[in-house]
Protein backbone atom coordinates (compact mmCIF):
# COMPACT_ATOMS: atom_id res chain seq x y z
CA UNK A 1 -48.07 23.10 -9.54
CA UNK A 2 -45.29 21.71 -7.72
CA UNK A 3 -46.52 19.83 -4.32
CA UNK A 4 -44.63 21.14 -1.28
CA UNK A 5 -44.31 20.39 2.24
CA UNK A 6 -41.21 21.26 5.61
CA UNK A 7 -38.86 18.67 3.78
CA UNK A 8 -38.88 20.45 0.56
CA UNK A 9 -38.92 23.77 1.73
CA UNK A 10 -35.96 22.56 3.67
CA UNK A 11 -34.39 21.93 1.19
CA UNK A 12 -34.85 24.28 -1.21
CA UNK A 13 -33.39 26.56 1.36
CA UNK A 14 -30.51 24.57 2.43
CA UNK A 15 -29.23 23.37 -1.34
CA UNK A 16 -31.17 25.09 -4.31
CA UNK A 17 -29.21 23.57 -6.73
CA UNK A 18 -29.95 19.76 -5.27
CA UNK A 19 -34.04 21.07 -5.20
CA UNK A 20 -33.64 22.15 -8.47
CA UNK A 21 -32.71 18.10 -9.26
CA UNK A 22 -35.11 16.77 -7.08
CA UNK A 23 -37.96 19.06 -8.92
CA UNK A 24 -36.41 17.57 -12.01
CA UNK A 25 -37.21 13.97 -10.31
CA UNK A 26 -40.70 14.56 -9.80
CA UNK A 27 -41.49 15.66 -13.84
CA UNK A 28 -39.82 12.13 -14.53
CA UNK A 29 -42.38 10.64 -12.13
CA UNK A 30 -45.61 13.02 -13.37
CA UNK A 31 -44.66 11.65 -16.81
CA UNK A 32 -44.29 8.11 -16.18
CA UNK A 33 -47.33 8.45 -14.64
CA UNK A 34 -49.14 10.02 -17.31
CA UNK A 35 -48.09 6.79 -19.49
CA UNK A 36 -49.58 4.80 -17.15
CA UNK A 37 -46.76 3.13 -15.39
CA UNK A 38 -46.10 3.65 -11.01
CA UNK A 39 -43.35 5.16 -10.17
CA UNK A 40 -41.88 6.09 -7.10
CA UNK A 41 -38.80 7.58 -5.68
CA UNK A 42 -37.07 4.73 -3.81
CA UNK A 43 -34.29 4.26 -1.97
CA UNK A 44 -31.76 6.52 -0.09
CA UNK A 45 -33.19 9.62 -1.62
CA UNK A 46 -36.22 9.13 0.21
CA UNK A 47 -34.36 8.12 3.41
CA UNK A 48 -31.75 11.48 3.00
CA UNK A 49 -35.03 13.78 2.13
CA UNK A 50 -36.49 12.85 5.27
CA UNK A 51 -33.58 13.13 7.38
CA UNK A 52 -32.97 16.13 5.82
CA UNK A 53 -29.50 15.80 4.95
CA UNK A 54 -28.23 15.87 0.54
CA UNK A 55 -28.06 13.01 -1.32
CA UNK A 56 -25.73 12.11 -4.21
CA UNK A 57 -28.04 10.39 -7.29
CA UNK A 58 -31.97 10.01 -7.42
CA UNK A 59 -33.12 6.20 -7.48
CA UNK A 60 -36.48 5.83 -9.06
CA UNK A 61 -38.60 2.38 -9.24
CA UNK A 62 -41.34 2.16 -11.90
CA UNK A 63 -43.55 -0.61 -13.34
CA UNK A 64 -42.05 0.42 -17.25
CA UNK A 65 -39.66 -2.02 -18.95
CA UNK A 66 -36.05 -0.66 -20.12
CA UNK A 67 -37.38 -0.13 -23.78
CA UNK A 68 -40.55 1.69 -22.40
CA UNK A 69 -38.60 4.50 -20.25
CA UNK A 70 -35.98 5.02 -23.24
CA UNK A 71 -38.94 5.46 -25.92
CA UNK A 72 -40.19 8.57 -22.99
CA UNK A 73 -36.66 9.15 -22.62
CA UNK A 74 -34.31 8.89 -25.73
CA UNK A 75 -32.15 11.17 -24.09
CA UNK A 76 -31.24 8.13 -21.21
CA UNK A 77 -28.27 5.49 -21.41
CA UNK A 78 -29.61 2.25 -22.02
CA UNK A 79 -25.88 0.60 -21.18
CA UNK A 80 -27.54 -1.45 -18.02
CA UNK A 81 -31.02 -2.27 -19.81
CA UNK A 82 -30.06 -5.87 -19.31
CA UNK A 83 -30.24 -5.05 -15.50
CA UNK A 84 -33.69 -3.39 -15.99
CA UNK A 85 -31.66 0.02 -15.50
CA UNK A 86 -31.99 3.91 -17.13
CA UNK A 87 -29.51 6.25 -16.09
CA UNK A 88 -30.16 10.19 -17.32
CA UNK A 89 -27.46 12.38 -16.12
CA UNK A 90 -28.33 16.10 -15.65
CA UNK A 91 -25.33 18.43 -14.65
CA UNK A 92 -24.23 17.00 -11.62
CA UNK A 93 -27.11 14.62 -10.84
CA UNK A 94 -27.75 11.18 -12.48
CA UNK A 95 -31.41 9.59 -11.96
CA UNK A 96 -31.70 5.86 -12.37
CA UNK A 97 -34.86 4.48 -13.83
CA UNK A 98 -35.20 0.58 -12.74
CA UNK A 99 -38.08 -1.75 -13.44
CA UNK A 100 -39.45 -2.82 -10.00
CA UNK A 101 -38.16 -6.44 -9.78
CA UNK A 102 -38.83 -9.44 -7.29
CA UNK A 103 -35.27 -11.72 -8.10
CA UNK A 104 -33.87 -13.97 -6.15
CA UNK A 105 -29.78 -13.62 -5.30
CA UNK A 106 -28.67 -17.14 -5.72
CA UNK A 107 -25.24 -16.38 -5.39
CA UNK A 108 -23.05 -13.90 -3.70
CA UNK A 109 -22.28 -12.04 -6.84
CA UNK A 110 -25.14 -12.10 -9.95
CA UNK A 111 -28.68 -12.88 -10.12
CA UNK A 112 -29.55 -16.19 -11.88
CA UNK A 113 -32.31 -14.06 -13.95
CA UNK A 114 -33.93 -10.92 -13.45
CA UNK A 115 -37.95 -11.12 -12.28
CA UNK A 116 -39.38 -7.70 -13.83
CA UNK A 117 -42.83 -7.30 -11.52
CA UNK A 118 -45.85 -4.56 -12.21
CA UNK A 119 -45.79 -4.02 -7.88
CA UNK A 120 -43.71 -1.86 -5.64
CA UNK A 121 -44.22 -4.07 -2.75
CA UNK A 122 -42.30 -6.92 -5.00
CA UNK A 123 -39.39 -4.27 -5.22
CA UNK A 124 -38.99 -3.37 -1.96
CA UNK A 125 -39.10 -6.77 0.01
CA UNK A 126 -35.99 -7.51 -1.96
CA UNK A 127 -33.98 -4.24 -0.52
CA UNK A 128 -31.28 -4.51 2.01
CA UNK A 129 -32.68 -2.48 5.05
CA UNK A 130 -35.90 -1.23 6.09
CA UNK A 131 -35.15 2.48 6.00
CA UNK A 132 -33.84 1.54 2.41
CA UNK A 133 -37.51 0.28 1.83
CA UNK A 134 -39.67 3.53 1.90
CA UNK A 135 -41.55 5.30 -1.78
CA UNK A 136 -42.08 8.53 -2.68
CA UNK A 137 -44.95 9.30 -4.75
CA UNK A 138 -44.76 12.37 -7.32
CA UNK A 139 -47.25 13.96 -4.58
CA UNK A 140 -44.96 13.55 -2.06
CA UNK A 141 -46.95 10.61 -0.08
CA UNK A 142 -44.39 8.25 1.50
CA UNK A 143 -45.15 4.75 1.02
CA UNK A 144 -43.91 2.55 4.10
CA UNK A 145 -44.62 -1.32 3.76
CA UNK A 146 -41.97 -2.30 6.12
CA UNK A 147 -41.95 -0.03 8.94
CA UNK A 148 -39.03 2.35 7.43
CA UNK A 149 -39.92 4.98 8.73
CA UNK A 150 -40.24 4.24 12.52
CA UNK A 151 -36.95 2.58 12.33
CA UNK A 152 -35.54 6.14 10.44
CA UNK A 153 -36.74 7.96 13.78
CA UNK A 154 -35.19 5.58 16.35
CA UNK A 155 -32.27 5.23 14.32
CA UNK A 156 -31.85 1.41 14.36
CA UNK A 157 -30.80 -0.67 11.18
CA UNK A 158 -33.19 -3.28 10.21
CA UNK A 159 -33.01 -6.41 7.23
CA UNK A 160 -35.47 -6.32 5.41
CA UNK A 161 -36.91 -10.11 6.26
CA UNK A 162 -34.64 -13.06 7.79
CA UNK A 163 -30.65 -11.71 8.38
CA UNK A 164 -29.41 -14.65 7.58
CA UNK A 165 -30.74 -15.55 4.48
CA UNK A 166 -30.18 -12.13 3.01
CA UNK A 167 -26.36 -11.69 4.12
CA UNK A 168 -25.61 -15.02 2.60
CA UNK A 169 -27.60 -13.63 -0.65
CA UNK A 170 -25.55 -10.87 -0.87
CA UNK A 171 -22.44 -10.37 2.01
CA UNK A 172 -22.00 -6.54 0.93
CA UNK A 173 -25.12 -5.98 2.71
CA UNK A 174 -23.27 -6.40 6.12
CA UNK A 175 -21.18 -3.72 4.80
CA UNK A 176 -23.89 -1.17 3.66
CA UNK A 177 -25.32 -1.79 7.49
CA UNK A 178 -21.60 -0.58 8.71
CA UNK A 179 -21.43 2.42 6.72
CA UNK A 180 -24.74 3.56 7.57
CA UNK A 181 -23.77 3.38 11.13
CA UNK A 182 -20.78 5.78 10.04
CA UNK A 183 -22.47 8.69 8.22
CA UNK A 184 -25.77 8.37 10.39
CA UNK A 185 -24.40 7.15 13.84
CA UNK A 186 -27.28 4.46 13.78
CA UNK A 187 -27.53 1.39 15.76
CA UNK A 188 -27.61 -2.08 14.23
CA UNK A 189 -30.58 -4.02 15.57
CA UNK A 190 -30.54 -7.11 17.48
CA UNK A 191 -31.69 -9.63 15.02
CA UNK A 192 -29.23 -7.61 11.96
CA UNK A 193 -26.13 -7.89 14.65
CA UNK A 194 -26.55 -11.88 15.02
CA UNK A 195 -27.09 -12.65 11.44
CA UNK A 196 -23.90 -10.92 10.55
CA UNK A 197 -21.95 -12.63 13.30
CA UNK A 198 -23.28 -16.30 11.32
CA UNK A 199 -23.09 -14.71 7.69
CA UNK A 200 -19.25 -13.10 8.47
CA UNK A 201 -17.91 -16.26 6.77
CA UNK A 202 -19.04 -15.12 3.41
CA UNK A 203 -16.95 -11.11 3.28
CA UNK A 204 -14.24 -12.91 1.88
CA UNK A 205 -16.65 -13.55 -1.29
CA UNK A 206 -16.54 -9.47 -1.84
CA UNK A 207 -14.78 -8.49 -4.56
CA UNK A 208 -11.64 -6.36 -4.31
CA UNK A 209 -13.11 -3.28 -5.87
CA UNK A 210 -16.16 -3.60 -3.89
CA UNK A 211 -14.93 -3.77 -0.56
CA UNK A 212 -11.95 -1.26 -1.00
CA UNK A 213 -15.24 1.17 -1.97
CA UNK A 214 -17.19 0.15 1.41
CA UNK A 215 -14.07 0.47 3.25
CA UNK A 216 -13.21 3.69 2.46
CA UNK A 217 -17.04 5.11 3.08
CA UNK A 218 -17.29 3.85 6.21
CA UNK A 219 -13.80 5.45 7.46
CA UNK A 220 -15.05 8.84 5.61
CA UNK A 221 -18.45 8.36 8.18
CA UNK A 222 -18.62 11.66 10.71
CA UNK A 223 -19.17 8.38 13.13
CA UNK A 224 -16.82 5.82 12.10
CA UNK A 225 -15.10 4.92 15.19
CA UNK A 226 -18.17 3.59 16.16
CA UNK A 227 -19.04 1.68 13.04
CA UNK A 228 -15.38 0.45 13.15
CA UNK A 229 -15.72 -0.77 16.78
CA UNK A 230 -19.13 -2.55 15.56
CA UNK A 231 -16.81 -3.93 13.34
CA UNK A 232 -14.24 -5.21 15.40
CA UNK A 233 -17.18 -6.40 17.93
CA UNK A 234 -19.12 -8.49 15.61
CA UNK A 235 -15.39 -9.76 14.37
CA UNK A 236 -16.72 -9.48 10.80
CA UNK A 237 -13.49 -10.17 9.07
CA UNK A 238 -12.83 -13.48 11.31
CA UNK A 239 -12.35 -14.74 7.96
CA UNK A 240 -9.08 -13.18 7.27
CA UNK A 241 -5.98 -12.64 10.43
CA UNK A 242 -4.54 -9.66 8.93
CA UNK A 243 -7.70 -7.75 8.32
CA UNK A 244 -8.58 -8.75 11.92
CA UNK A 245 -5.64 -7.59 13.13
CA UNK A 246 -5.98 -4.16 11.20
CA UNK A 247 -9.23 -3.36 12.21
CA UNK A 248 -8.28 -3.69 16.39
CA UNK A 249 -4.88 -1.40 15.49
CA UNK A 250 -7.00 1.19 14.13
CA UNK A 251 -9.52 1.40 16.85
CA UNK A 252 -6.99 1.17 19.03
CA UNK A 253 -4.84 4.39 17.76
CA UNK A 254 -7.94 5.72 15.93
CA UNK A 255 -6.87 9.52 16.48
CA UNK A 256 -3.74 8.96 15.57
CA UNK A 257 -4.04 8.07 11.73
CA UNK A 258 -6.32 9.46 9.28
CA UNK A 259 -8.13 7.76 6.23
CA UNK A 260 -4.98 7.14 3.85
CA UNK A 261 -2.60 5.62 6.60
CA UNK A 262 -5.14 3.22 7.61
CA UNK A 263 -5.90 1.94 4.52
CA UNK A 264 -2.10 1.97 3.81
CA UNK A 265 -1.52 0.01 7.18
CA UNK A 266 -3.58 -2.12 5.62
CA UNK A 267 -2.19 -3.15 2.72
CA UNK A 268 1.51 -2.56 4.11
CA UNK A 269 -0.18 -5.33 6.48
CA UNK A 270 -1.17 -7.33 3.65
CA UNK A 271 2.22 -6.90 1.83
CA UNK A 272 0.85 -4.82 -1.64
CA UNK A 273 -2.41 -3.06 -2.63
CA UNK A 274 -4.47 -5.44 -4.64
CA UNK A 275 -5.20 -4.99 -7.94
CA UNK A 276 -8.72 -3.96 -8.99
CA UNK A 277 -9.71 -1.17 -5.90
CA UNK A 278 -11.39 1.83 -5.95
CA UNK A 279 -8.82 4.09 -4.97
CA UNK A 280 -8.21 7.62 -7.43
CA UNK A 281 -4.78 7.52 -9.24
CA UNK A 282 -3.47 10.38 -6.09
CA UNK A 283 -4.65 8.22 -3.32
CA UNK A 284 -2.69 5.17 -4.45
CA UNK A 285 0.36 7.04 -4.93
CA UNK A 286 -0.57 8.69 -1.35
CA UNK A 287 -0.76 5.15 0.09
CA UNK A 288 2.41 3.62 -1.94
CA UNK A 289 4.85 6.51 -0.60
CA UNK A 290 3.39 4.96 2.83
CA UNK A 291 3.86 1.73 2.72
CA UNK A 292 7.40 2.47 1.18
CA UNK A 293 7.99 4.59 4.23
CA UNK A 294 7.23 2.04 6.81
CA UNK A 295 9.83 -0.39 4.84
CA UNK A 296 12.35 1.92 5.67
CA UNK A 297 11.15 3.17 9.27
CA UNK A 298 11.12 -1.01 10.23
CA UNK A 299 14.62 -1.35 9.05
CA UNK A 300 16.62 1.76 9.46
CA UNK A 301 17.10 3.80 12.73
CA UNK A 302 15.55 7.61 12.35
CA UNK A 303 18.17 10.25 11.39
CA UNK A 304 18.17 13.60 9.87
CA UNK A 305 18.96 12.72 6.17
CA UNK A 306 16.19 10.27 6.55
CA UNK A 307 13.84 13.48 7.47
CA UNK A 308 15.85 16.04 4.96
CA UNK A 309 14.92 13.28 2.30
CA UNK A 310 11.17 12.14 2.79
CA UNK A 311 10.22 15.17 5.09
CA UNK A 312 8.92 14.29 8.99
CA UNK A 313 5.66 14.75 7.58
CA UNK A 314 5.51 11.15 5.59
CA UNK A 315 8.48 10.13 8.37
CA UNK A 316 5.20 10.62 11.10
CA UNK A 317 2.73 9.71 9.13
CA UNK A 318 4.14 6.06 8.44
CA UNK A 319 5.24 5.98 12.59
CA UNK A 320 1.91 6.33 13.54
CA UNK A 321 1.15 3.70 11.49
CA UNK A 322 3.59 1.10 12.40
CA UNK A 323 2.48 2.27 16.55
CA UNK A 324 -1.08 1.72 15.60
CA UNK A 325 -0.03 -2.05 14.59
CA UNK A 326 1.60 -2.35 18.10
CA UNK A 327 4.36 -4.78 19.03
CA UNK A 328 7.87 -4.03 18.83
CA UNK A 329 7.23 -1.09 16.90
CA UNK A 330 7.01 1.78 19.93
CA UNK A 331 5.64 5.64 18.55
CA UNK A 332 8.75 7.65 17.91
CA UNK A 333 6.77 11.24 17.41
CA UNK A 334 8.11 13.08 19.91
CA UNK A 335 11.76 12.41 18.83
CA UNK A 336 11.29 12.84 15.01
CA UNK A 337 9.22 16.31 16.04
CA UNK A 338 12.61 17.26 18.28
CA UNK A 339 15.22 15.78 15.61
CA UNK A 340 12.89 18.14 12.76
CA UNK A 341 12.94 21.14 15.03
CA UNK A 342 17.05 20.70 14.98
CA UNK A 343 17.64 19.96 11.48
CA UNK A 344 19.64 22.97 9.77
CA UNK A 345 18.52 21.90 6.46
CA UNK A 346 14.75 20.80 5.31
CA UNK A 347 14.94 22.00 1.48
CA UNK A 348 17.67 22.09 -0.83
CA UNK A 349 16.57 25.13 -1.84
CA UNK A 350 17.98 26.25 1.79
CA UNK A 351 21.76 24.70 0.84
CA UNK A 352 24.24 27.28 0.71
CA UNK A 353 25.62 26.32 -2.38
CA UNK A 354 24.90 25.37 -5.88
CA UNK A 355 25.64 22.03 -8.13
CA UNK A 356 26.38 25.47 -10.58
CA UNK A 357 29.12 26.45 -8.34
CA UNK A 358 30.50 23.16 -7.97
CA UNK A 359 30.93 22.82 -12.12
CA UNK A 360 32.51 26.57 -11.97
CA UNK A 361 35.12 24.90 -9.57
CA UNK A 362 35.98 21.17 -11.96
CA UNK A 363 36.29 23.81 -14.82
CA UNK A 364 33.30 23.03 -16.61
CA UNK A 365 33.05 19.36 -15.84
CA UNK A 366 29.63 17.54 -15.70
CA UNK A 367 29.02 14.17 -14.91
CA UNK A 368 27.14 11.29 -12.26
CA UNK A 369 30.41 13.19 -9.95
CA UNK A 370 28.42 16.32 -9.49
CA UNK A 371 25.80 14.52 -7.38
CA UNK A 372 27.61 12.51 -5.43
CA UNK A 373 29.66 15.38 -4.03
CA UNK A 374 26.44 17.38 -3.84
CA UNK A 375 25.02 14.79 -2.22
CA UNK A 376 28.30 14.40 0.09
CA UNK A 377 27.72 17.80 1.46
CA UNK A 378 24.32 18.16 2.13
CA UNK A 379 24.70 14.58 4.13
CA UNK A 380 27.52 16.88 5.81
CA UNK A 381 25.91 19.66 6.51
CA UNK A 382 22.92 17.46 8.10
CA UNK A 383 24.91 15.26 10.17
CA UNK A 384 26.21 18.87 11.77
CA UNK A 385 29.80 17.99 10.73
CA UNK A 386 30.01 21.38 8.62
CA UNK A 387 27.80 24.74 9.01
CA UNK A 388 25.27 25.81 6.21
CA UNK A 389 27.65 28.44 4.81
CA UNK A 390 28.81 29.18 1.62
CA UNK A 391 32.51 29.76 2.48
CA UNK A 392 32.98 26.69 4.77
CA UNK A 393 30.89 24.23 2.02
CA UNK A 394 32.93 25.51 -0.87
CA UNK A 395 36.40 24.68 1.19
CA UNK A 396 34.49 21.01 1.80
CA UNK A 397 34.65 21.25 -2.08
CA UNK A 398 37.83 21.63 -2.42
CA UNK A 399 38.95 19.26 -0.16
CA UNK A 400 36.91 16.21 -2.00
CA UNK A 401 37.81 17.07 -5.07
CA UNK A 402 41.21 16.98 -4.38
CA UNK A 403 40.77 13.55 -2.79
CA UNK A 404 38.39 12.72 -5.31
CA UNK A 405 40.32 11.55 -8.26
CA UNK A 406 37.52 13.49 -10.87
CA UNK A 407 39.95 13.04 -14.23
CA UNK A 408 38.25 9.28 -14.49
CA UNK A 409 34.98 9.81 -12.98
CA UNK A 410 33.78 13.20 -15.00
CA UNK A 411 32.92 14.11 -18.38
CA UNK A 412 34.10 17.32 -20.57
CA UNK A 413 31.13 18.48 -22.80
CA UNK A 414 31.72 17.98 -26.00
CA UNK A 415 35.42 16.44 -26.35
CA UNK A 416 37.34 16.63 -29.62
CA UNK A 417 37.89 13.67 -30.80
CA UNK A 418 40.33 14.81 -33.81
CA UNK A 419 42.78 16.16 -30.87
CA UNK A 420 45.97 14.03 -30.29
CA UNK A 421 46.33 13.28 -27.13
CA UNK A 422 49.66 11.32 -26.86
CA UNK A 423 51.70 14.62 -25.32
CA UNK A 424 49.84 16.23 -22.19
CA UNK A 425 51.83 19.58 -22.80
CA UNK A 426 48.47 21.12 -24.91
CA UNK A 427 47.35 23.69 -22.54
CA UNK A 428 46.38 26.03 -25.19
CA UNK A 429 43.04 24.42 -26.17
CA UNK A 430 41.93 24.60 -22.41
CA UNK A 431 40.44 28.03 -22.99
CA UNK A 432 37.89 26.54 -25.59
CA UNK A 433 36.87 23.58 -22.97
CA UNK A 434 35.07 26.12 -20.38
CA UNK A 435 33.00 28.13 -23.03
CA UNK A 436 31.00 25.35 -24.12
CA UNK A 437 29.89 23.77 -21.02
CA UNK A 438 27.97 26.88 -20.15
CA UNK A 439 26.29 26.96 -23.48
CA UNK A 440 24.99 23.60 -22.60
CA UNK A 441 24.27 23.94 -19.40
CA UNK A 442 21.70 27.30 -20.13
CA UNK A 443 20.30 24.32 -23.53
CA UNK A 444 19.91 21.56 -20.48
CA UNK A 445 18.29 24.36 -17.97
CA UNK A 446 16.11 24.98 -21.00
CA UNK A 447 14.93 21.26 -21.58
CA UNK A 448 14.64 20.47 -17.90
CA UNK A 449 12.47 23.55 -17.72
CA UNK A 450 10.18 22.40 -20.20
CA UNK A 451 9.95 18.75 -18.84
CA UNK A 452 9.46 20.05 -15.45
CA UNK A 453 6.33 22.11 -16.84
CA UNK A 454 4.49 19.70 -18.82
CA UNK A 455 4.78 17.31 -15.70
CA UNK A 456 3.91 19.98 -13.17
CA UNK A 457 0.60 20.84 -15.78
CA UNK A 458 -0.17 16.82 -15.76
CA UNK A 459 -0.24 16.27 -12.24
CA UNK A 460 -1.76 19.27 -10.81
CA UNK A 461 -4.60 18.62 -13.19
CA UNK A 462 -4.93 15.03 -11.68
CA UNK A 463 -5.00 16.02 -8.19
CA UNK A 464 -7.50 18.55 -8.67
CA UNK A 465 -9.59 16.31 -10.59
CA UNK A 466 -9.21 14.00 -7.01
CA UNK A 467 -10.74 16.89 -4.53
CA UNK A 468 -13.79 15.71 -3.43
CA UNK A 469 -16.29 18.74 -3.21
CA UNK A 470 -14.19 21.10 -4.81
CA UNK A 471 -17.14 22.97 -6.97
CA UNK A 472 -19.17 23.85 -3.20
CA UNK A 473 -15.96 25.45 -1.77
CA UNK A 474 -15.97 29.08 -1.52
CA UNK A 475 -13.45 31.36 -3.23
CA UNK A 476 -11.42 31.11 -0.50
CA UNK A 477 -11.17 27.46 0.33
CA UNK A 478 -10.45 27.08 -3.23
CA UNK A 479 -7.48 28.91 -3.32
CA UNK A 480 -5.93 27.02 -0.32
CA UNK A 481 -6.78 23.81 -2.24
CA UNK A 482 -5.01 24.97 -5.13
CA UNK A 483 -2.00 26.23 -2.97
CA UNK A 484 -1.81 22.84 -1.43
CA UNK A 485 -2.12 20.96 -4.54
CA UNK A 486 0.72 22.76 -6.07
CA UNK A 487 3.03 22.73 -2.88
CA UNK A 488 2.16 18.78 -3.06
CA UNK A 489 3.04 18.60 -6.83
CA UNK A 490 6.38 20.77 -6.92
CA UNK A 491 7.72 18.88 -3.51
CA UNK A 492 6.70 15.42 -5.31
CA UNK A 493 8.24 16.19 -8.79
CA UNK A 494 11.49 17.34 -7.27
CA UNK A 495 12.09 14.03 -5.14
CA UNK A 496 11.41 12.15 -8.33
CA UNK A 497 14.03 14.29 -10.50
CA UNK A 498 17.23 15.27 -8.84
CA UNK A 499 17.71 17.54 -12.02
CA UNK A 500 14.58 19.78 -11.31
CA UNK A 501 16.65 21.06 -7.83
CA UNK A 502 18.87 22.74 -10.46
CA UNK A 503 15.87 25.39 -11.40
CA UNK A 504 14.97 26.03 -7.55
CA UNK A 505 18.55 27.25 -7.56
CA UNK A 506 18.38 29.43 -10.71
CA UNK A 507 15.31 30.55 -9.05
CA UNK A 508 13.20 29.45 -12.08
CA UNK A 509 10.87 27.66 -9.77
């Protein structure tokens, strides 16, 4: 029979598919201890299960070796044995099986050597924080041996023994107190507050991939202003002038930037993103177009190609960055908003006039010339100095090309190399010229269709692979996701290929 009590019925009610896992938990506990060997539910499954709120993976802590919980479960990956770790994925869930231990950090990254122990009590004096220390038998009985749960009700954040001495064992731990300020809005405790002021020295010991991970956790927190401000309070990256100096921008223009152009502040900041982080394939590129956008917005004044090319959205988003950095740089929102609002052209698929239109006119004739004097116009029509009209942009044609001198600077499709060309007086073979460029135009349209597809297929898969929650969305949310995503994807792929622009104007896409 399956023990119950107001947390489980909780949440059974509020997630059936997470109680479904957590029932799963318990017959991996009932047969461990059927073999003989404790084991408990430890960890922040026990501290989200009586908050009441989900939680993402089920830690358990038993007195069986590695090679004892893989001959009860064959099934498990024994990959981190050496660590004294099981994992057994399930669906969505994984549950990791770990042989209490009572080690001794000795350095800021490894363990010397891993102490397996037969006691829980051994295995939970070494954890981080005190709400982090609690047990949970199969029967449900919560096992508190350092005052975890009174701490859980008053919300504070408690080390586990002396601060000091476990910050300097492991400096992440400073971190993990942060970001459980974030998602929980607790309070750090006196004696936690003061040994991360003395142990701050040490962050700079955190690996790359590590702290890009806690970084990004704590500014996903439903509180993280106020873990932030801890942040900047305690001075915890006193260590390092531009992550100082980050940290007060953001608090100080917290509103105005969301999770991406912070970190991208960051590491436009820092001058690159370092090797090594955490960040999905999407959210680097997110960050990259960012950071490339703030180049230009540092150097160049703000003008209407600069928003017809990048769009005001990435134009704002990298402004409120630079303002959040204060200094020179003063927020220009309000005039890229106004300067958007009068811009009579935001997509070339809004041009009044076709690169097809402008081969008609040069007779066939393809070459780098065609984009330049598309190019030409559109800057034109931007800068107000012609309207958006077919008529007047086709005389704006004519008038370049007849500047232009095109007889050097385009190509004929397919020349004839056998033809003599010592007497200009051959008019008769101009007929045959204009036939076959449109045969290889419709073959190019053709090819450029097909590589515009099988990128378009590649990336939309990759973003959507990147949504975080995606499979708990209902129908509807989905479908705006998906919208989104592909809006995202077509905009991207035709800023990267100037010869995609030619299917939004055969209508193809």
């Amino acid at each position: 029979m399956t023990p119950t009590n107001q947390y489980v019925d909780k949440l059974a009610k509020r997630n059936p598919e997470l109680y479904k896992y957590f029932l799963r938990g318990i017959e991996i506990l009932e047969l461990l201890n059927s073999k003989m060997y404790e084991a408990y539910f430890v960890g922040g499954v026990v501290r989200d299960y009586l908050l009441g709120v989900d939680f993402k993976d089920i830690d358990i802590a038993t007195a069986a070796t590695p090679k004892e919980v893989l001959d009860l479960f064959p099934e498990g990956d024994g990959r981190f044995s050496e660590l004294g770790c099981v994992e057994i994925r399930e669906g969505n869930m994984l549950f990791q099986i770990t042989t209490f231990r009572d080690e001794k950090l000795v350095t800021t990254r490894k363990t010397k050597n891993i102490h397996y122990s037969k006691k829980l009590i051994d295995d939970v004096l070494r954890r981080d924080f005190t709400i982090n220390g609690l047990a949970l038998s199969s029967n449900l009985n919560v096992i508190d041996i350092v005052g975890g749960q009174k701490d859980l009700k008053k919300g504070v954040i408690q080390v586990i023994g002396k601060p000091k001495v476990r910050f300097k064992e492991d400096p992440l731990r400073m971190l993990r107190g942060i970001e459980l300020m974030a998602r929980y809005n607790f309070v750090l405790s006196g004696s936690t507050t003061r040994g991360m002021k003395k142990c701050r020295k040490y962050i700079p010991d955190i690996s790359q991939m590590k702290l890009s991970e806690m970084l990004l956790k704590i500014m996903n927190g439903k509180y993280a202003k106020n873990a932030l401000y801890q942040m900047a309070n305690i001075d915890l990256f006193s260590s390092d002038a531009v992550y100082a100096k980050w940290l007060l921008g953001i608090c100080r223009k917290y509103k105005k930037t969301n999770v991406t152009e912070k970190l991208a502040l960051l590491y436009y900041m820092y001058g690159s993103i370092p090797k090594n982080t955490c960040y999905s394939h999407q959210q680097l590129q997110e960050m990259e177009k960012l950071i490339m956008m703030a180049k230009v917005l540092d150097k160049q004044p703000i003008d209407g190609m600069m928003l017809y090319k990048y769009g005001s959205p990435i134009v704002l988003s990298a402004n409120y960055m630079l303002a959040s950095m204060g200094g020179k740089y003063k927020d220009k929102s309000r005039f890229i908003k106004k300067l958007d609002k009068r811009l009579p052209l935001h997509d070339r698929r809004d041009f009044r006039f076709t690169a097809e239109e402008l081969i008609q006119m040069l007779d066939g004739k393809t070459g780098p010339k065609i984009t330049e004097i598309m190019e030409l116009l559109i800057d034109k029509v931007i800068r107000g100095e012609i309207l958006n009209n077919n008529t007047i942009i086709r005389q704006e044609a004519m008038r370049i090309i007849a500047l232009e001198n095109l007889d050097n600077s385009t190509e004929k499709p397919n020349p004839e190399p056998q033809q003599p060309v010592k007497q200009p007086s051959t008019p008769v073979q101009e007929p045959q010229v204009t036939v076959t460029p449109r045969v290889e135009v419709v073959v190019d349209v053709e090819q450029i269709k097909a590589k515009y597809a099988e990128e378009y297929k590649s990336l939309y898969a990759s973003y959507m692979r990147s949504v975080q929650g995606y499979q708990s969305m209902s129908d509807e949310e989905k479908q705006e996701v998906s919208r989104s995503v592909k809006n995202r994807v077509r905009n991207e792929l035709l800023s990267k290929n100037a010869d995609y622009n030619i299917l939004v104007e055969r209508g193809i896409i």
